[in-house]
Structures are given as C-alpha cells and as structure tokens.
Protein backbone atom coordinates (compact mmCIF):
# COMPACT_ATOMS: atom_id res chain seq x y z
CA UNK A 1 4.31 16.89 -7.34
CA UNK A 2 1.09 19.16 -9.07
CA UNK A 3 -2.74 18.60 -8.03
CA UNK A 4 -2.58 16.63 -11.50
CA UNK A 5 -0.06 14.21 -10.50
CA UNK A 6 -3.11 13.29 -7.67
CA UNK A 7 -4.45 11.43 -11.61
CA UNK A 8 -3.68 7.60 -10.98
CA UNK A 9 -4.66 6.98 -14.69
CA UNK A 10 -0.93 7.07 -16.01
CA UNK A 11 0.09 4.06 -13.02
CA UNK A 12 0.67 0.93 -14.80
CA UNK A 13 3.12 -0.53 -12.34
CA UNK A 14 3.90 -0.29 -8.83
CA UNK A 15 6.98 0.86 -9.13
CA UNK A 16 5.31 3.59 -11.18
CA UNK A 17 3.21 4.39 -8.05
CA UNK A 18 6.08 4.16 -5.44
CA UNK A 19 7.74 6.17 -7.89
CA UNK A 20 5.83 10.13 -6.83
CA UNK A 21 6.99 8.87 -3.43
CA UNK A 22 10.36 10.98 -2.25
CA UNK A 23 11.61 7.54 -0.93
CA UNK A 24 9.00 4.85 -2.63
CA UNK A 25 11.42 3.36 -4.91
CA UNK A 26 14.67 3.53 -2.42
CA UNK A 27 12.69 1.81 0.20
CA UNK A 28 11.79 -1.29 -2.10
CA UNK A 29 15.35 -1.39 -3.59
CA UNK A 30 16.77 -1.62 0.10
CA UNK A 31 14.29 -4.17 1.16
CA UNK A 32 15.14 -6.63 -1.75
CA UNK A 33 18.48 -6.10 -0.94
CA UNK A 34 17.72 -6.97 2.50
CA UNK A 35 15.60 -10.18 0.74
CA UNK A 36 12.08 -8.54 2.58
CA UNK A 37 10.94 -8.03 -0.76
CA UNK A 38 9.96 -9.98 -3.89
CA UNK A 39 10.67 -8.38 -6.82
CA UNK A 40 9.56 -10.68 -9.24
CA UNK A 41 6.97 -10.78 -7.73
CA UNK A 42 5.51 -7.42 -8.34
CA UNK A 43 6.98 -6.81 -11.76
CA UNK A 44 4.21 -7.00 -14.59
CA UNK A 45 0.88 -8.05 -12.45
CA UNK A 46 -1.25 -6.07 -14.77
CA UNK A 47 -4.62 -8.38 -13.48
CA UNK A 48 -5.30 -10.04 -10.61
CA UNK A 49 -6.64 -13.05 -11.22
CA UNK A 50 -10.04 -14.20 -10.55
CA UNK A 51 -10.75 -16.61 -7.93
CA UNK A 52 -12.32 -20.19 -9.22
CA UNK A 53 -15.27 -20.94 -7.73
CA UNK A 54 -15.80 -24.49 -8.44
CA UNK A 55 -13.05 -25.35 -5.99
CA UNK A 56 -15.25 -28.98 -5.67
CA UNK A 57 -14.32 -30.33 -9.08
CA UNK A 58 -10.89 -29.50 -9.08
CA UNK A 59 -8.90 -32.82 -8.59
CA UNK A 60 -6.64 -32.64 -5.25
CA UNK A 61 -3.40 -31.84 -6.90
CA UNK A 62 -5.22 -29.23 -8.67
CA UNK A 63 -6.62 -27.88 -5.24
CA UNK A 64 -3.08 -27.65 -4.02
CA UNK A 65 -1.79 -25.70 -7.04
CA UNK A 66 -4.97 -23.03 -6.60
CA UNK A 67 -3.61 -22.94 -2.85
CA UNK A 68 -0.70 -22.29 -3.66
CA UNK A 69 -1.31 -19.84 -6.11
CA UNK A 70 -3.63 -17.52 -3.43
CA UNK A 71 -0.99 -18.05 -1.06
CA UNK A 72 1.81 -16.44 -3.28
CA UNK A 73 -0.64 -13.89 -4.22
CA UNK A 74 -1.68 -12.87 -0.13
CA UNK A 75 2.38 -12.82 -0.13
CA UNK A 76 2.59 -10.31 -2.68
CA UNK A 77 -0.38 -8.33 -1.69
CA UNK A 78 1.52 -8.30 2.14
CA UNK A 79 4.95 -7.26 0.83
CA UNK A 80 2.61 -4.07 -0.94
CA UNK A 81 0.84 -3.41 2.19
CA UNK A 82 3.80 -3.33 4.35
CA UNK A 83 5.61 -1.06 1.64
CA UNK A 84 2.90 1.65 1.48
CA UNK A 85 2.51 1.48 5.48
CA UNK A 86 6.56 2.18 5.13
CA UNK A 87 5.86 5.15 2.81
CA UNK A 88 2.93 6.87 5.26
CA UNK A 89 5.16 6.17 8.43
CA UNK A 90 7.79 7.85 6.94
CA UNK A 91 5.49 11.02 5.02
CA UNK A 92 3.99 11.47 8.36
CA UNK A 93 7.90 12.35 9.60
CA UNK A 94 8.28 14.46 6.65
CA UNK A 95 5.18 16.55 7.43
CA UNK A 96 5.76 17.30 10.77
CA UNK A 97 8.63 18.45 9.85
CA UNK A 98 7.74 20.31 6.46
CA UNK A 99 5.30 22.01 8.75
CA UNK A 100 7.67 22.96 11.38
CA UNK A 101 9.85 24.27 8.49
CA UNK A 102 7.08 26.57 7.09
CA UNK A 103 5.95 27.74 10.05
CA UNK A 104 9.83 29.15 11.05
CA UNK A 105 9.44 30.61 7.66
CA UNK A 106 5.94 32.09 7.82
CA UNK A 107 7.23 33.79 11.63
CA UNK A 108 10.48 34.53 10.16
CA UNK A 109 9.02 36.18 7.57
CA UNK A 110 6.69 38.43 9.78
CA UNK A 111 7.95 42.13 10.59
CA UNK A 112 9.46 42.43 13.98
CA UNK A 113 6.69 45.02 14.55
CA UNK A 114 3.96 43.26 13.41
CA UNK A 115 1.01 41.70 15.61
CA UNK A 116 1.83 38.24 16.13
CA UNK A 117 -0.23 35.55 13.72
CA UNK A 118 -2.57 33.42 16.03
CA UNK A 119 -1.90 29.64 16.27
CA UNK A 120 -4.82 28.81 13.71
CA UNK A 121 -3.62 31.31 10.83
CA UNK A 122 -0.15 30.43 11.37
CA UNK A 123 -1.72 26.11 10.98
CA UNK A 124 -3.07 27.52 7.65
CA UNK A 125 -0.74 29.46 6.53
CA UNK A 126 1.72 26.16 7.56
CA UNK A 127 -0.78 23.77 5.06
CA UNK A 128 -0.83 26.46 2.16
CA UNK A 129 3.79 25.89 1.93
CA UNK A 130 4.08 24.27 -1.51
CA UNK A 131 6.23 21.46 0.51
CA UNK A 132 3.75 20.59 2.91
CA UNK A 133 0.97 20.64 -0.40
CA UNK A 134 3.27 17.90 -2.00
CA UNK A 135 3.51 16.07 0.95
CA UNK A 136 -0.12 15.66 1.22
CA UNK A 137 -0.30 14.85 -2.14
CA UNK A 138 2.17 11.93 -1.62
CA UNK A 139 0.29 11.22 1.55
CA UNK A 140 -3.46 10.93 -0.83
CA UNK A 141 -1.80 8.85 -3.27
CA UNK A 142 -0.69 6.30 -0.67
CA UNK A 143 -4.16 5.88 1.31
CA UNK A 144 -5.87 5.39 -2.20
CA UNK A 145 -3.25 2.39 -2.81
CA UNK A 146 -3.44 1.08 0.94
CA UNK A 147 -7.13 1.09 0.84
CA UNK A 148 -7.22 -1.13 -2.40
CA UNK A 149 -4.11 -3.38 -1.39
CA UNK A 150 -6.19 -3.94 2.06
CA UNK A 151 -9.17 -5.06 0.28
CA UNK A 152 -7.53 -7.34 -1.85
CA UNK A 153 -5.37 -8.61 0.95
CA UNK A 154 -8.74 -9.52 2.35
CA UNK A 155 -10.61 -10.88 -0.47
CA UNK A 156 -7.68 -12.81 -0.31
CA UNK A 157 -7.57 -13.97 3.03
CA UNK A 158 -11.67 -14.94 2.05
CA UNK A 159 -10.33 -17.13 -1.00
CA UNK A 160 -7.60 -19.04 1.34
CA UNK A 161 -9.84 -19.52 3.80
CA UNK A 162 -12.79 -21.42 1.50
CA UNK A 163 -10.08 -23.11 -0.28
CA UNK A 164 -9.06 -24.79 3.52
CA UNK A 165 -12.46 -25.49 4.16
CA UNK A 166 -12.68 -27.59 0.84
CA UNK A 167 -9.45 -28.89 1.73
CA UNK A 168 -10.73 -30.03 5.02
CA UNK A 169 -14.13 -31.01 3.76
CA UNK A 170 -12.61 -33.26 1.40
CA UNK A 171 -10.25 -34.69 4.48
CA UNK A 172 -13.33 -35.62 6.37
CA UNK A 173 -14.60 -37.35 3.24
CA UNK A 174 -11.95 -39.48 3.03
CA UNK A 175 -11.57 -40.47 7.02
CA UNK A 176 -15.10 -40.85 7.16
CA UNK A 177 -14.89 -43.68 4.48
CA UNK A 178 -11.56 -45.45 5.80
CA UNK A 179 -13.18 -45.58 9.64
C-alpha cells in the first residue's frame, strides 16, 4: 500500500475499505460463514439515513417500523465496529512482528565490526522498513473508519434511545387514561 492509497476518496463500499486490509475481506467472508456477519446488510448503504424528528406524529405502527429500522441499522453499524476492531487487533500482531523482522534485518545487515546501533536508531530505522510503513498505513485507514463507525454507532444509540422515550411517553398516555 503507497502514502496515496492513505486517499479514502476512491471507497464506495466497505468491502472496498476492508479491501487495503491484508486480511479485511477474509475476516468478513469467515464471519458470514460463521453467520456473525450480515452481508446484506452492508452491501450498497451508500447513505445513512436521516433520523425523523417528529417521532410524535407518527402513528404507533409507524413508531415501531422507525424502531425497527434504527435497530437494524445499530446492528449493522456493530457488525462494522466489531470488524475494524478485528482488523487493528490483528495489524497490531502484524507490527510487532514486521518490526521484529526489520530490526533482525537492520542488525543483520550491520558489519560484524561496526559500532553497535543504539536502541532508538535501531526503533527508527525499524519504522522507516517499507513493511512496517504499510502496516501503519493499514493501521491509519482503520482508526479513520472506527472513529466514524463509533460516532454513528452512537448517534445511533441517541436515536433508539428518544424513540423509547416516545414509546414510553405514549405508554403512560394511554395507562394514565384507562386508570
């Protein structure tokens, strides 16, 4: 992966994303195969929809529908976040050893006579291997999509949450005019 591929203006899907991970796309294949992942889903969500904020005129089986809706949608948004998590947990693996790698190489490399590299050079020299670079780059791509997928996860959460609290205003509504 090049500095450029870092440009998340060409992702249209998320299987485009999970895609410049080493594993992204194996690890969602394996977890619908294991049924931990909806693949429908995911497939073609090019906008999220908005949420309705006039949740008081809706008629009650029209309140259950937007409930239901938001609670497929915090579904989706959850299978995402667990899948990125997934990807990090596993490029953090990958690192430490990418860096282990380089730095065997970098010492390997070194002439016997030479004066041994100090812990900090041999760190930077470590970060500057082209597999550690594209490891990182993997790694940036991921905490841009976990930091949107969390904040949509908890917008979503927020639009759940007032749609229960209409839900239960309208609940005490009703008791308080049978009682």
């Amino acid at each position: 992966m090049a500095a450029e591929d870092l440009n998340l203006t060409g992702l249209k899907s998320l299987n485009q994303a999970l895609a410049r991970t080493k594993n992204g796309t194996a690890a969602v294949e394996l977890a619908t195969k294991l049924g931990l992942w909806s693949s429908n889903a995911h497939t073609n969500v090019q906008v999220r929809p908005s949420f309705r904020r006039e949740l008081s005129s809706l008629t009650h089986g029209q309140i259950t529908d937007v409930y239901a809706e938001w609670t497929a949608e915090y579904g989706r948004i959850t299978e995402l976040c667990s899948a990125i998590d997934g990807q990090e947990a596993l490029l953090r693996i990958q690192m430490k050893s990418a860096v282990a790698a380089a730095r065997s190489r970098i010492r390997r490399a070194q002439p016997v006579d030479a004066k041994p590299l100090s812990a900090q050079t041999l760190a930077d020299m470590a970060e500057e291997d082209p597999s550690v670079v594209d490891l990182l780059e993997q790694s940036g791509l991921l905490v841009v999509l976990a930091a949107h997928a969390d904040g949509a996860k908890e917008a979503t959460q927020q639009y759940l949450a007032s749609i229960s609290r209409e839900i239960a205003f309208r609940d005490a509504q009703m008791k308080a005019r049978i009682y």
